[in-house]
N, C-alpha and C. Protein backbone atom coordinates (compact mmCIF):
# COMPACT_ATOMS: atom_id res chain seq x y z
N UNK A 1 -14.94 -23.30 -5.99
CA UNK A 1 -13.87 -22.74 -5.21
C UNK A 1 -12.57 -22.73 -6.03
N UNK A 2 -11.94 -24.14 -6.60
CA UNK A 2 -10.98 -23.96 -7.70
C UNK A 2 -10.99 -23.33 -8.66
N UNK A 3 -12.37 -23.08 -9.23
CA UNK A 3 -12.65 -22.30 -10.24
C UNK A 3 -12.73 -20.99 -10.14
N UNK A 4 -12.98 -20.47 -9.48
CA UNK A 4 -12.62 -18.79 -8.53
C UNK A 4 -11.43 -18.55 -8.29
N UNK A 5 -10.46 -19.42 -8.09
CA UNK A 5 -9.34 -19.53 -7.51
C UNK A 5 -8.12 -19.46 -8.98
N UNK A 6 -8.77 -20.32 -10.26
CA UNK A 6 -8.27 -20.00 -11.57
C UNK A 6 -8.73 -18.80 -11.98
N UNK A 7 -10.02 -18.19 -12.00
CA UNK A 7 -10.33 -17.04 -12.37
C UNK A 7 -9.25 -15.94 -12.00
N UNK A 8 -9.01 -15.79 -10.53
CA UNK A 8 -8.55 -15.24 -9.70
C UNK A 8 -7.09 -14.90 -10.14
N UNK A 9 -6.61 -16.22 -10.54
CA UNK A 9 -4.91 -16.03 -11.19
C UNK A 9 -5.18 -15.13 -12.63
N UNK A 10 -5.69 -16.00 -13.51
CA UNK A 10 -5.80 -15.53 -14.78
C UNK A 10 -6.13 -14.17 -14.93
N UNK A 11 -7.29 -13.63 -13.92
CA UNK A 11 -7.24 -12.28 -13.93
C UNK A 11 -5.82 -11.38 -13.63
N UNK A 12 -5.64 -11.72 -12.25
CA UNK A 12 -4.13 -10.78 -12.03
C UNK A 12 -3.20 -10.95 -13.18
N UNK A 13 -3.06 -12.15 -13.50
CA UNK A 13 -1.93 -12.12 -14.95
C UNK A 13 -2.30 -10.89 -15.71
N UNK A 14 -3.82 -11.22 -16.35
CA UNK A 14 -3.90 -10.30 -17.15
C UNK A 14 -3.70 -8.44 -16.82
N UNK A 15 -3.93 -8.77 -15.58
CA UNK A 15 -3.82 -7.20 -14.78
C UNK A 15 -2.49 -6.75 -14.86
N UNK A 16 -1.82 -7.59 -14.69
CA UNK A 16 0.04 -7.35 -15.01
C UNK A 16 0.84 -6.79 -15.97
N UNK A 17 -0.38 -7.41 -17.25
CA UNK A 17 0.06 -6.81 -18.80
C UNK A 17 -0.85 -5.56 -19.18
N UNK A 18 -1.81 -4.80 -18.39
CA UNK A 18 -2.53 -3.91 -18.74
C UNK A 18 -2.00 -2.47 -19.03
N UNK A 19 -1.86 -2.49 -20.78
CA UNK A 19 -1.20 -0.83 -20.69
C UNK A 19 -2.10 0.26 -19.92
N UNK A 20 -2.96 -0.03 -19.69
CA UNK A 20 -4.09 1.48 -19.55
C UNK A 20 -4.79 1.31 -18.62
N UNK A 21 -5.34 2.56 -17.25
CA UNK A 21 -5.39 2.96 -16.57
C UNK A 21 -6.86 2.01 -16.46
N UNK A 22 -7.50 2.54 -17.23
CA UNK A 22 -8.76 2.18 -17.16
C UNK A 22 -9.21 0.47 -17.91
N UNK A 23 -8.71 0.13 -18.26
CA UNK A 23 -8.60 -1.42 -18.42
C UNK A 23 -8.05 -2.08 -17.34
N UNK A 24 -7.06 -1.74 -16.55
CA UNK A 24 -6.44 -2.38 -15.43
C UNK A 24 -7.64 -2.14 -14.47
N UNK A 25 -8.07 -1.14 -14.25
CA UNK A 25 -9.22 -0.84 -12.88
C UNK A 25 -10.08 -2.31 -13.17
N UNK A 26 -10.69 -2.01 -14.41
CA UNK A 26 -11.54 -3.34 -15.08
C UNK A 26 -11.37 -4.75 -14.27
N UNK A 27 -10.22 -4.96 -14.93
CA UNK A 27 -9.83 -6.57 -14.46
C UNK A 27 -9.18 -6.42 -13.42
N UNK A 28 -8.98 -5.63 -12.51
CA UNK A 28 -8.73 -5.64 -11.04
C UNK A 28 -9.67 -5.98 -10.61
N UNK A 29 -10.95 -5.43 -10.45
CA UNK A 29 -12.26 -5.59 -10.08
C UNK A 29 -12.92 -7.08 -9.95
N UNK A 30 -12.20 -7.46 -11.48
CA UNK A 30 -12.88 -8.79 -12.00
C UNK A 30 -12.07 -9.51 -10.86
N UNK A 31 -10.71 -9.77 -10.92
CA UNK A 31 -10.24 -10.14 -9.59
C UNK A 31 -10.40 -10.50 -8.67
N UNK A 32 -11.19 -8.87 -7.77
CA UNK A 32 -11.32 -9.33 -6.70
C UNK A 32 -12.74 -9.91 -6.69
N UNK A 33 -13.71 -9.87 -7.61
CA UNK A 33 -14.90 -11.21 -7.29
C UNK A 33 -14.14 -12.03 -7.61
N UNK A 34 -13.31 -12.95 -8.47
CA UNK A 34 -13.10 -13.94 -8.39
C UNK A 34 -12.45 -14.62 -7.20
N UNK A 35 -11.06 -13.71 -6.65
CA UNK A 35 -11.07 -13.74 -5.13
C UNK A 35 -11.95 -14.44 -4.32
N UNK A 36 -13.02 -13.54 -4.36
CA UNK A 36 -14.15 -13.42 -3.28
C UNK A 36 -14.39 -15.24 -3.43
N UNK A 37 -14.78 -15.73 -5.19
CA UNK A 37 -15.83 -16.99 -5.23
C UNK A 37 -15.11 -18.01 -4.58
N UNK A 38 -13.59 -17.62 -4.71
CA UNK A 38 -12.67 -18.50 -4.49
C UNK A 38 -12.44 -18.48 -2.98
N UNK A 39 -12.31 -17.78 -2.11
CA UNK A 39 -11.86 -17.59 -0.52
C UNK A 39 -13.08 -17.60 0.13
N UNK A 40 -14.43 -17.63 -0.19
CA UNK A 40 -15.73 -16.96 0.76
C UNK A 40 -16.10 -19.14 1.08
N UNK A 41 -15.98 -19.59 0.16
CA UNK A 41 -16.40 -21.23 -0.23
C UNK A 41 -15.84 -21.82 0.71
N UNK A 42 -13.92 -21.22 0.48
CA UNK A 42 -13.14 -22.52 1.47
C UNK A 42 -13.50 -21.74 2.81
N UNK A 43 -13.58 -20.39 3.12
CA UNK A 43 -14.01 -20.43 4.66
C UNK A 43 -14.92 -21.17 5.12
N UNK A 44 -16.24 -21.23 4.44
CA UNK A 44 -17.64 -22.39 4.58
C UNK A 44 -17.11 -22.92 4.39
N UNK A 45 -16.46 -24.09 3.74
CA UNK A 45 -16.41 -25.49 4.29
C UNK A 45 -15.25 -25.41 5.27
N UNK A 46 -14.24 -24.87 5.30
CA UNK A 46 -13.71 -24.75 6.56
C UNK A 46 -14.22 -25.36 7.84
N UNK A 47 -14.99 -23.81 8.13
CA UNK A 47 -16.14 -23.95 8.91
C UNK A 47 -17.08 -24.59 9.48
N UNK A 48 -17.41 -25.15 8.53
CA UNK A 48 -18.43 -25.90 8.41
C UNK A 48 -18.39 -27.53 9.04
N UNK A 49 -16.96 -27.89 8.70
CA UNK A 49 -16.05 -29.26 8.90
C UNK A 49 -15.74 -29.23 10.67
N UNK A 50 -15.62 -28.38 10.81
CA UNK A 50 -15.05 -27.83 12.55
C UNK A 50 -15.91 -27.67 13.03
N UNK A 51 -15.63 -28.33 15.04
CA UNK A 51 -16.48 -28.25 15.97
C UNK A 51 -16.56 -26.86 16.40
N UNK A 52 -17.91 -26.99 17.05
CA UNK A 52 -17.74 -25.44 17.65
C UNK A 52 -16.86 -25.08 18.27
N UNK A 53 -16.19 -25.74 19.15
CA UNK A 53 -15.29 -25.44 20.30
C UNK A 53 -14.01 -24.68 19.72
N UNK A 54 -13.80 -25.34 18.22
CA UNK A 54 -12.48 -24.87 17.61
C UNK A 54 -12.66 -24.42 16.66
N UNK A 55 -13.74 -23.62 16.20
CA UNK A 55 -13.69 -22.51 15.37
C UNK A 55 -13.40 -21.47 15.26
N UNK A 56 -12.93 -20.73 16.60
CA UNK A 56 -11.95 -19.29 16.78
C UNK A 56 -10.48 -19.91 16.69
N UNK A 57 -10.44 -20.76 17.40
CA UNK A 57 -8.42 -21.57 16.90
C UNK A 57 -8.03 -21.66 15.84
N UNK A 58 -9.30 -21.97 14.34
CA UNK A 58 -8.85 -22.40 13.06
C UNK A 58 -9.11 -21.27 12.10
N UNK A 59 -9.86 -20.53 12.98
CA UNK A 59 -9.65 -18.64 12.08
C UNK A 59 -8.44 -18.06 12.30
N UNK A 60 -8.19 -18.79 13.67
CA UNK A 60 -6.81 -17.83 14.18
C UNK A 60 -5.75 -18.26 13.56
N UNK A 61 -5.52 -19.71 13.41
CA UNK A 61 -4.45 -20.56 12.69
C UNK A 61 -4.41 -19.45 11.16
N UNK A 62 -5.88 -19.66 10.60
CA UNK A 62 -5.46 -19.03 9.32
C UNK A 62 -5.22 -17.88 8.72
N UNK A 63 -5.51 -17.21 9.98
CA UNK A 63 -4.95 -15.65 9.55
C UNK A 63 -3.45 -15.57 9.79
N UNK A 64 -2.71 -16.03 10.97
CA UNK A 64 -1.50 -16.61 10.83
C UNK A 64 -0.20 -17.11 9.92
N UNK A 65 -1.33 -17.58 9.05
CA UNK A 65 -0.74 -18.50 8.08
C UNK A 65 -0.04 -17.32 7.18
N UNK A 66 -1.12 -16.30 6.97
CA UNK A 66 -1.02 -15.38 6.06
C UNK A 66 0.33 -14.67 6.00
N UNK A 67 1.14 -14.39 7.52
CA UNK A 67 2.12 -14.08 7.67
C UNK A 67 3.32 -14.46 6.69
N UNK A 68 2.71 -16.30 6.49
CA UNK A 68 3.72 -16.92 5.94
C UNK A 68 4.00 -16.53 4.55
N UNK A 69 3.16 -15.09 3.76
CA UNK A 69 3.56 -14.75 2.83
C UNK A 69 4.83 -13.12 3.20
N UNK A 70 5.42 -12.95 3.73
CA UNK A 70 6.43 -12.33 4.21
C UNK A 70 7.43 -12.97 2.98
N UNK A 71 8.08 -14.09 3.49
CA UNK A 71 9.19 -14.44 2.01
C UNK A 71 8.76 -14.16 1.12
N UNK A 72 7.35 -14.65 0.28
CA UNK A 72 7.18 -14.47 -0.93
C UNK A 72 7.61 -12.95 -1.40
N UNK A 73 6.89 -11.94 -0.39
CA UNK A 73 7.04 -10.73 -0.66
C UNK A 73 8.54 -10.38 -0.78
N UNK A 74 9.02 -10.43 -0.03
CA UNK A 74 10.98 -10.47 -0.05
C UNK A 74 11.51 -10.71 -1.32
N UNK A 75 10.55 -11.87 -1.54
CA UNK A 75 11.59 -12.67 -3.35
C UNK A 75 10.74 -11.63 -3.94
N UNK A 76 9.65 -11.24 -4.19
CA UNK A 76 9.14 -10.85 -5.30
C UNK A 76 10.05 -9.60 -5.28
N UNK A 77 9.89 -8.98 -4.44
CA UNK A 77 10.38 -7.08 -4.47
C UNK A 77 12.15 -7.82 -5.07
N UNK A 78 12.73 -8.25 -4.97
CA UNK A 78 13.89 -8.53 -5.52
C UNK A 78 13.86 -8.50 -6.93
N UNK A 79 13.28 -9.59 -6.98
CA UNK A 79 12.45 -10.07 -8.45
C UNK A 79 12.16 -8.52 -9.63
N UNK A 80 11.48 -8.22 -8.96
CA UNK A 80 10.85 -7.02 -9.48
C UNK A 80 11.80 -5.81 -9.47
N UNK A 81 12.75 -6.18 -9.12
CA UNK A 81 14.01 -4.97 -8.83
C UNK A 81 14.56 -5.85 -10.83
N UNK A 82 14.87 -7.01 -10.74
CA UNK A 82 15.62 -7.68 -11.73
C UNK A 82 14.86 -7.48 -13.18
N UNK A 83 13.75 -8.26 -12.78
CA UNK A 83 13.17 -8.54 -14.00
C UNK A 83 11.74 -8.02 -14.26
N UNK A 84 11.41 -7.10 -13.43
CA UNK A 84 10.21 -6.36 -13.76
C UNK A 84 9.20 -6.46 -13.03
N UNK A 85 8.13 -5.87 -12.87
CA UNK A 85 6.90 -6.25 -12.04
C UNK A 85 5.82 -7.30 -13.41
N UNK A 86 5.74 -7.29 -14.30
CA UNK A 86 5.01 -7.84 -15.04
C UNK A 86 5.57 -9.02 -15.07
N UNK A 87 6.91 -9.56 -15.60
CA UNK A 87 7.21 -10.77 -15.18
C UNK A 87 7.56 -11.37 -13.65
N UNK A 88 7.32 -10.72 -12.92
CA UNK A 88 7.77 -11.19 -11.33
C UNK A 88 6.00 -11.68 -11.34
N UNK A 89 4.88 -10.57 -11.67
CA UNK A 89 3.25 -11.42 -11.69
C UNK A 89 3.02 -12.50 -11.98
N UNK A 90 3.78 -12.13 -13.62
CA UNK A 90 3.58 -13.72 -14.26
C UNK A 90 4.23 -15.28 -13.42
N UNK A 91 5.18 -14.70 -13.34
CA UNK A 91 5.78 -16.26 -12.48
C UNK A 91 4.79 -16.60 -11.47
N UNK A 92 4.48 -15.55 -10.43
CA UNK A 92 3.69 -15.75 -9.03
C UNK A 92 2.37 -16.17 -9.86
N UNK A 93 1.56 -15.98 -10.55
CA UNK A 93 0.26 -16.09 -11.05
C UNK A 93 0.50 -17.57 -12.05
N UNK A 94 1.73 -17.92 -12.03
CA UNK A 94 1.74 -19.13 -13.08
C UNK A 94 1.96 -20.07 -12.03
N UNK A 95 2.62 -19.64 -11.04
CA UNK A 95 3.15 -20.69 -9.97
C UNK A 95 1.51 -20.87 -9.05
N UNK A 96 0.81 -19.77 -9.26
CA UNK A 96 -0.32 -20.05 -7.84
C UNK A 96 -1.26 -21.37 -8.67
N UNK A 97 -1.45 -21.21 -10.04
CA UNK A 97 -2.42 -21.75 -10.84
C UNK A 97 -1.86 -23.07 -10.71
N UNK A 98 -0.42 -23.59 -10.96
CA UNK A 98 0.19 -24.53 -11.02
C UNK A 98 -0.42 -25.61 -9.66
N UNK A 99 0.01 -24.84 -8.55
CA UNK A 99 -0.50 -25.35 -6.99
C UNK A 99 -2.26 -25.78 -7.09
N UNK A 100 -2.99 -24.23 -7.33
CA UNK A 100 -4.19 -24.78 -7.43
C UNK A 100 -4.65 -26.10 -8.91
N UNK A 101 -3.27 -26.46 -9.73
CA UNK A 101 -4.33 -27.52 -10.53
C UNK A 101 -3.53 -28.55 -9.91
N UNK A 102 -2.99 -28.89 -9.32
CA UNK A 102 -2.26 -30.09 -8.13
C UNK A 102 -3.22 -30.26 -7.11
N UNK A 103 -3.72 -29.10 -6.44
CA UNK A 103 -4.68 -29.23 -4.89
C UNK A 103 -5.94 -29.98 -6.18
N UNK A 104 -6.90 -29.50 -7.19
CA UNK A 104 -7.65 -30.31 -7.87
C UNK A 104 -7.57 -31.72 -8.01
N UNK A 105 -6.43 -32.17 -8.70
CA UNK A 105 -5.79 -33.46 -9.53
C UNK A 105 -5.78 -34.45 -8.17
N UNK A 106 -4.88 -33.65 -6.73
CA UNK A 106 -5.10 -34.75 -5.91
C UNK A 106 -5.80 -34.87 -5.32
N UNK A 107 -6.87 -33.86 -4.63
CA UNK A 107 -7.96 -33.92 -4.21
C UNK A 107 -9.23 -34.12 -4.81
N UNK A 108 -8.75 -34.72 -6.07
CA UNK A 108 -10.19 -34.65 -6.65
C UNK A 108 -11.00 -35.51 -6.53
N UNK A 109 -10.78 -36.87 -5.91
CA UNK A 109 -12.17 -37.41 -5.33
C UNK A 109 -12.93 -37.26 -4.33
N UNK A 110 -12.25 -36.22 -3.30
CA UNK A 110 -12.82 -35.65 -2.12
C UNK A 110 -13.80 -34.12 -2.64
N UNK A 111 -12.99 -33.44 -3.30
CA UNK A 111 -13.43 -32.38 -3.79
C UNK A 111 -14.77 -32.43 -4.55
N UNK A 112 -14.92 -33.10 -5.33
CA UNK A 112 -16.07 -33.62 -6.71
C UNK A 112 -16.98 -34.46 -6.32
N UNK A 113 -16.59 -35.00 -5.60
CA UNK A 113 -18.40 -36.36 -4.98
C UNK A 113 -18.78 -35.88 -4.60
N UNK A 114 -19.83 -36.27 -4.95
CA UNK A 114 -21.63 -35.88 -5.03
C UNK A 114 -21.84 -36.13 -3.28
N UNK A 115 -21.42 -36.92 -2.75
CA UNK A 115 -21.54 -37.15 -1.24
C UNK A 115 -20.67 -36.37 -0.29
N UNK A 116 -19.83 -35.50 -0.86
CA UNK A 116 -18.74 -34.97 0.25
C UNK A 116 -19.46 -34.08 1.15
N UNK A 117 -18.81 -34.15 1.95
CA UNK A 117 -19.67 -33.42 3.21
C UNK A 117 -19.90 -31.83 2.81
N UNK A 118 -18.78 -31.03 1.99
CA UNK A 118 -19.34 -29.85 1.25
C UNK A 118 -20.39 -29.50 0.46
N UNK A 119 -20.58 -31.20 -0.41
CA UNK A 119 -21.21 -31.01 -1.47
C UNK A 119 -23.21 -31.02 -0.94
N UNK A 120 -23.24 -31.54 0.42
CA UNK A 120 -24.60 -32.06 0.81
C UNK A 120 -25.23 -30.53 1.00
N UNK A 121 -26.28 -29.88 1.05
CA UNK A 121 -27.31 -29.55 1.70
C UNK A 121 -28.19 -29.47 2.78
């Protein structure tokens, strides 16, 4: 899931610096599977962790959440007025990677044992 989730940045970065039409399609693509490995995992365990009763409340919570990218969008289009769309990516794609190797580092004994309730079968 973290690892989809680094893919995921590193791709858009690179998508940011793409002179050409057809190289950008490329690693857009690559993207959105990495996307996918990265967002399809945390819904299952999401999911998976939650009672039945409150599994439409915690889809609903998280589509919600999504709203909460409204500011980001605000700063970026500013951003991107100043200093470009390639460096306004880079920051957002350096800042997401940054978060996801913090969510790793502190979660990582929940995340990585062999016993976590994700990790069982």
């Amino acid at each position: 899931m973290l690892t989809g989730c680094m893919l995921w940045y590193t791709f858009m970065l690179l998508y940011a610096c793409m002179p050409s039409f057809e190289a950008a399609w490329l690693v857009l693509f690559l993207a959105g599977c990495a996307h996918s490995t990265s967002q399809v995992p945390m819904t299952a365990v999401l999911l998976r962790n939650m009672d039945e009763h409150f599994r439409g409340r915690v889809m609903g919570i998280r589509m919600l959440m999504i709203y909460g990218n409204v500011p980001g969008l605000i700063i970026a289009g500013e951003l991107i007025r100043k200093i470009g769309y390639t460096y306004t990516a880079a920051i957002y794609c350096l800042f997401g990677m940054s978060v996801a190797a913090l969510i790793a580092l502190r979660w990582r004994a929940h995340l990585w044992h062999p016993d976590a309730v994700m990790n069982t079968r």
